[in-house]
Protein backbone atom coordinates (compact mmCIF):
# COMPACT_ATOMS: atom_id res chain seq x y z
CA UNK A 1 18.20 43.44 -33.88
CA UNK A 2 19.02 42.35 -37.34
CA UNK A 3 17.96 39.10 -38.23
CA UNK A 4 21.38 38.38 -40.02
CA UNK A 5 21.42 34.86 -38.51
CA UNK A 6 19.19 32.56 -37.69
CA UNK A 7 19.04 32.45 -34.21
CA UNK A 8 18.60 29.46 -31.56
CA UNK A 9 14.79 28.83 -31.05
CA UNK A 10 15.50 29.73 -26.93
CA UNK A 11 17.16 32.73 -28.65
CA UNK A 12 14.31 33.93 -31.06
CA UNK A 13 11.86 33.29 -28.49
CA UNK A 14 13.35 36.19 -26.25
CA UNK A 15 13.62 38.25 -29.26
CA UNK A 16 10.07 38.05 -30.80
CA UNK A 17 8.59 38.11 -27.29
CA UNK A 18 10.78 41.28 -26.12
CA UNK A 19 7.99 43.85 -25.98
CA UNK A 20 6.10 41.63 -23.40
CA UNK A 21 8.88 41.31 -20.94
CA UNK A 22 8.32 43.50 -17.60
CA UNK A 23 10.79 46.02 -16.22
CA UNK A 24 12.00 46.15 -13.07
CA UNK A 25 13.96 48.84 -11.89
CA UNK A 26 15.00 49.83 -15.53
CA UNK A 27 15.93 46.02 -16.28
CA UNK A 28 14.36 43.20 -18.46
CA UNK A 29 13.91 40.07 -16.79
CA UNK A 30 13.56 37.61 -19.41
CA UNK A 31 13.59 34.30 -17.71
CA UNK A 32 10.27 35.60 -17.03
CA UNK A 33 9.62 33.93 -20.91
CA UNK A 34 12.72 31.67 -21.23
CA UNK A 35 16.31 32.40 -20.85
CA UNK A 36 17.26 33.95 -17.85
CA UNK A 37 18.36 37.36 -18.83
CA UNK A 38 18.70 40.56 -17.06
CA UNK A 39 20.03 43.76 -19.11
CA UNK A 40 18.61 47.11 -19.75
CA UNK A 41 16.74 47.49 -23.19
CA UNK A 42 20.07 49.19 -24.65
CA UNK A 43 21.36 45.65 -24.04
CA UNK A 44 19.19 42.96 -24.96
CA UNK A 45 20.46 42.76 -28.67
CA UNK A 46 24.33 42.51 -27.59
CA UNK A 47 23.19 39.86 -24.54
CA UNK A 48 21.32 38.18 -26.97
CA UNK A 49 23.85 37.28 -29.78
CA UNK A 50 26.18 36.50 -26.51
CA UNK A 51 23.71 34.03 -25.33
CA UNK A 52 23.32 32.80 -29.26
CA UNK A 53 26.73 32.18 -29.75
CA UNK A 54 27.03 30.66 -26.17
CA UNK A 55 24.51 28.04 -26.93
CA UNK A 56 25.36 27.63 -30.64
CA UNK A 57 28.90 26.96 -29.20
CA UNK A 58 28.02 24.16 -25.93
CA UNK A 59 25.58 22.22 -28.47
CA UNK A 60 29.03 21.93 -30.87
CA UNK A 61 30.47 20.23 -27.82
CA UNK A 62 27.13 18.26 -27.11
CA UNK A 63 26.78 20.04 -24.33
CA UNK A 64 22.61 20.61 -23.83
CA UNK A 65 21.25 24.25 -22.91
CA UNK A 66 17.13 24.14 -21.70
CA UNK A 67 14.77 26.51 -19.95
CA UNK A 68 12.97 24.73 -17.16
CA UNK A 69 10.21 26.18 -15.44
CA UNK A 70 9.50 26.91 -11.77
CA UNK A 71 6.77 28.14 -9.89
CA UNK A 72 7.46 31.72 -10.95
CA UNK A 73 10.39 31.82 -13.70
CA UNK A 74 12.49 29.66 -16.08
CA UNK A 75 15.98 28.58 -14.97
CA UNK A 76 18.29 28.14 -17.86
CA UNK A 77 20.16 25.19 -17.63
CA UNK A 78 23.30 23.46 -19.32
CA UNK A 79 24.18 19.81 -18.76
CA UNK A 80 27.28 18.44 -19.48
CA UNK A 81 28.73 15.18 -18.26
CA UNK A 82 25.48 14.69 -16.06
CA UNK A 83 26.46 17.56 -14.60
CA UNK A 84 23.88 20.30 -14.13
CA UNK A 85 24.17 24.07 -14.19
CA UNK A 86 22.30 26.85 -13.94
CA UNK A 87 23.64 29.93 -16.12
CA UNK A 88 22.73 33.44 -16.90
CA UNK A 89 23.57 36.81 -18.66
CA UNK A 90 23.25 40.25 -16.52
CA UNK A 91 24.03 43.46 -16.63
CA UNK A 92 25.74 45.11 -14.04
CA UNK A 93 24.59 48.06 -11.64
CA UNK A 94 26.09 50.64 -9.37
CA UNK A 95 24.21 51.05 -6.03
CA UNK A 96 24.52 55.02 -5.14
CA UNK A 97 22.85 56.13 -1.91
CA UNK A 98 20.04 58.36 -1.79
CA UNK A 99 17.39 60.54 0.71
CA UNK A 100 14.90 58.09 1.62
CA UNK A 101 12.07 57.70 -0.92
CA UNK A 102 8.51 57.16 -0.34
CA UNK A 103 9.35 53.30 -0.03
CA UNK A 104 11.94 53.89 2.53
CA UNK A 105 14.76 52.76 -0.21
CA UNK A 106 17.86 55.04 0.48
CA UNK A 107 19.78 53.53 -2.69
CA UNK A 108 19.45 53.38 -6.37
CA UNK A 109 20.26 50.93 -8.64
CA UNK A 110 21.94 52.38 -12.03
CA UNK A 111 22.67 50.14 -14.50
CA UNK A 112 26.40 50.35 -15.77
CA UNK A 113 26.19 48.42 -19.46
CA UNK A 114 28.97 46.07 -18.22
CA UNK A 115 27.48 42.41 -19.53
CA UNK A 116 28.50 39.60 -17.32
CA UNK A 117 27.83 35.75 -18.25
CA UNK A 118 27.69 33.56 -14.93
CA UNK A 119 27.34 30.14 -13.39
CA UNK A 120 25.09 30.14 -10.60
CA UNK A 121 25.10 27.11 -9.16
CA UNK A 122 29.32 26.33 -8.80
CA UNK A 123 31.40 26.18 -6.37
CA UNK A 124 35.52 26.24 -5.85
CA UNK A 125 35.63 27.99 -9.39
CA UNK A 126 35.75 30.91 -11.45
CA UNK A 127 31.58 32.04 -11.95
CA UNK A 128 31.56 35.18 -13.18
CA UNK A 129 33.11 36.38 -17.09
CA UNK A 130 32.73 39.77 -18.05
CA UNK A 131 31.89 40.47 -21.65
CA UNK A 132 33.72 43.78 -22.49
CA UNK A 133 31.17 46.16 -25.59
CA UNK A 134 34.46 46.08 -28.38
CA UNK A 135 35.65 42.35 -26.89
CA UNK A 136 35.07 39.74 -29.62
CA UNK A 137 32.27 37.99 -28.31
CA UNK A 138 34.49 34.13 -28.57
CA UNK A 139 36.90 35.31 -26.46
CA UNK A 140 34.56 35.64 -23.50
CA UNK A 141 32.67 32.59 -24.31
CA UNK A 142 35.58 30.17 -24.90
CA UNK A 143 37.06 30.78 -21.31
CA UNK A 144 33.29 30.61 -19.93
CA UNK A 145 33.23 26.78 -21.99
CA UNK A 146 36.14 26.05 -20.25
CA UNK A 147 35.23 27.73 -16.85
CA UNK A 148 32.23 25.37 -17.57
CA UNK A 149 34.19 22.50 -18.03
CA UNK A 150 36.18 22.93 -15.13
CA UNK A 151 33.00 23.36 -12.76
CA UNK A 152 32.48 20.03 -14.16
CA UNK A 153 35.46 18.58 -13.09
CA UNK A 154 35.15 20.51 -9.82
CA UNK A 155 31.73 18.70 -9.18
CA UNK A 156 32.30 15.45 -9.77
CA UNK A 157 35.17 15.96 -7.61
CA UNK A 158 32.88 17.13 -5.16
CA UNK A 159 30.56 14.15 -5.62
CA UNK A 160 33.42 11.92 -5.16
CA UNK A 161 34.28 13.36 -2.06
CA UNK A 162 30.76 13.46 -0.41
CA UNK A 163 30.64 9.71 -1.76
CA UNK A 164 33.48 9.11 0.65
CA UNK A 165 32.03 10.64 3.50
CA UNK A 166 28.81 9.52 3.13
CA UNK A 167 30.22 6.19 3.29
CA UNK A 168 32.29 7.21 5.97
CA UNK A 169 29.25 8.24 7.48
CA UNK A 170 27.19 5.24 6.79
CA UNK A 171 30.36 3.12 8.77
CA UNK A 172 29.98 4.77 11.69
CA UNK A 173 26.59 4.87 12.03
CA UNK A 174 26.42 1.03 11.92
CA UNK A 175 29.29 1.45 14.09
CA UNK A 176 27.46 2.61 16.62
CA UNK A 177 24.47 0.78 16.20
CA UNK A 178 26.05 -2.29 16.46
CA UNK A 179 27.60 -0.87 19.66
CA UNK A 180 23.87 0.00 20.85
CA UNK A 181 22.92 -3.36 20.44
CA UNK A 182 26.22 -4.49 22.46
CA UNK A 183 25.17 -2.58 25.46
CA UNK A 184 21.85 -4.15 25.32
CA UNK A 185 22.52 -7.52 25.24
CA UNK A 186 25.01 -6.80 28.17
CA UNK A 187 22.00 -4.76 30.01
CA UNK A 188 19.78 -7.47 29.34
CA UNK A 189 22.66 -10.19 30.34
CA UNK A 190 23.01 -9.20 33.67
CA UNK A 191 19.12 -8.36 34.14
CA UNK A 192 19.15 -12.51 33.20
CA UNK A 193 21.95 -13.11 35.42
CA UNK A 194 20.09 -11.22 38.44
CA UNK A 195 16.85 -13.19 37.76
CA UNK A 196 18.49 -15.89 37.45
CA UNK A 197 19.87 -15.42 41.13
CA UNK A 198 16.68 -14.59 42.50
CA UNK A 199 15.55 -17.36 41.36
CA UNK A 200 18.18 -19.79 42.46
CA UNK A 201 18.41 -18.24 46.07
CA UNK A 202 14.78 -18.82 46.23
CA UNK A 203 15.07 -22.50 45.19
CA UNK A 204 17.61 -22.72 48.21
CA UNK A 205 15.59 -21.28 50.63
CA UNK A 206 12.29 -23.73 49.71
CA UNK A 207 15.09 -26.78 49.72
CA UNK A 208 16.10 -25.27 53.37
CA UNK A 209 11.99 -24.49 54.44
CA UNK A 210 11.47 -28.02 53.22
CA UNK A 211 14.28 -29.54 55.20
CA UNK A 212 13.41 -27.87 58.64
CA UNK A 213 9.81 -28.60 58.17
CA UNK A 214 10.26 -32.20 57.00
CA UNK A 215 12.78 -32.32 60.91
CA UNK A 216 9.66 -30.67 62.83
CA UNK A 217 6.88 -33.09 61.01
CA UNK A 218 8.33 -35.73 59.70
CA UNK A 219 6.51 -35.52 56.29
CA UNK A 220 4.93 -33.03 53.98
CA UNK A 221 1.19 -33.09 54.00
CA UNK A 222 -0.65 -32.73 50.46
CA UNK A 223 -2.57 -30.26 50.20
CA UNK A 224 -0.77 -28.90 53.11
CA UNK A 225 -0.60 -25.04 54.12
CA UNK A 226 2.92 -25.70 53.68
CA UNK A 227 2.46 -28.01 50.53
CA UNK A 228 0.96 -24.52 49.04
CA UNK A 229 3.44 -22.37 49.46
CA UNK A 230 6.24 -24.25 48.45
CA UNK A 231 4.41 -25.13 45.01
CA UNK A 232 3.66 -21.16 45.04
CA UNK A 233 7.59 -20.44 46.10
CA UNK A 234 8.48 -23.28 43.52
CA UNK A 235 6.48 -21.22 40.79
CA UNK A 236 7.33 -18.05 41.54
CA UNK A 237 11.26 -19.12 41.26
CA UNK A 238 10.83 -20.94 37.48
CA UNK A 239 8.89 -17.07 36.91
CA UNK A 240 12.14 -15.45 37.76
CA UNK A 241 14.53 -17.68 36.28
CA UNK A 242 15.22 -16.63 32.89
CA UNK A 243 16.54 -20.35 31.58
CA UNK A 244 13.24 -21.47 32.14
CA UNK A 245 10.55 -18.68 31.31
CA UNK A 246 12.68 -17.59 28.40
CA UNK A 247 15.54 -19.52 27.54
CA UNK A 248 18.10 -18.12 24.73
CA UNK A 249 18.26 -19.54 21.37
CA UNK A 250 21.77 -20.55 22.09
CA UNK A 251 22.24 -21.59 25.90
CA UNK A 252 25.81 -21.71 26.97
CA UNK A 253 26.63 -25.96 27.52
């Protein structure tokens, strides 16, 4: 390439470091070093003074392009509006079928010079430009700015809507947990209420015991067989009841 510009350091890195990029199946893969690039050789001048102008042109509009590593490449990013993207330059390939290699492949990829700028990581809008060899390289790039800016639009759009049903979720959720708690307390009421009435019909029957033995003895011995069990009967009841062994913070009057 000739160095008639100066070039964008993420730029000039690809192009100093070209002779150490791999191939892989007659491609470059530079996001292997920084941008995320994948041409033939032939290629890798035109892709990049496409990516150059590209970047030249979104840091005009304060947009900002970066290469951020992961475990095994970079990703190329370009935020704008807090909005992040992912973008890339390839070159396309035809996929003709073949015999079976030693690999078990039974297609080829052929690379067909066709350059293609992309955003990865949108959704509900144009991703893909194509960069035609005797195109002037703005045309290309200005709709791709503006695709950009619309996947901008398009996400916070998105965001805006998963706002709204996130909230929408969070509502029903408490919805129902406030309906959990509803059937609980009414569980727990009528457990009370059945306590409670286990423990009053057991009251009764002492008073009645204590009435028909009082009639057949006149008096109630301390200490008594009988004196014991109604004190046991008489604790077992205030055990049951619920107003006595645990009475609710606000008892209905």
């Amino acid at each position: 390439m000739k160095n008639r510009l100066k070039f964008h350091p993420l730029v000039e890195n690809i192009r100093k470091n070209a002779k150490k990029i791999p191939l892989d199946k007659g491609f470059l893969i530079c996001r292997r070093q920084g941008l995320d690039i994948r041409v033939t050789p032939e290629n890798l001048d035109r892709a990049l003074m496409i990516m150059d102008s590209l970047i030249k042109a979104l840091e005009v509009k304060c947009a900002q392009v970066s290469t951020v590593k992961n475990e095994y490449n970079n990703i190329t990013h370009v935020t704008i509006s807090d909005e992040v993207f992912e973008i890339d330059i390839i070159e396309k390939m035809n996929i003709v079928k073949k015999e079976p290699d030693q690999f078990g492949s039974k297609v080829d990829y052929i690379p067909n010079g066709n350059l293609v700028l992309r955003i990865k990581n949108a959704y509900g809008v144009r991703t893909e430009w194509k960069v035609d060899e005797n195109q002037e390289i703005e045309v290309p790039i200005n709709s791709y700015i503006e695709g950009l800016y619309k996947a901008v639009a398009k996400a916070k759009e998105l965001h805006k809507e998963h706002e709204k049903w996130d909230e929408g979720r969070k509502q029903r959720e408490e919805v129902e947990r406030l309906q959990v708690l509803e059937n609980q307390r009414i569980v727990n009421l009528e457990k009370e209420a059945i306590l409670w009435q286990r423990s009053t019909l057991i009251r009764a029957y002492i008073a009645a015991a204590t009435k028909v033995y009082i009639e057949g003895n006149g008096q109630i011995e301390p200490g008594s067989e009988f004196d014991k069990w109604r004190t046991w009967a008489t604790q077992r009841a205030d055990s049951l009841n619920p107003l006595i062994s645990n009475p609710p913070e606000n008892p209905v009057k």
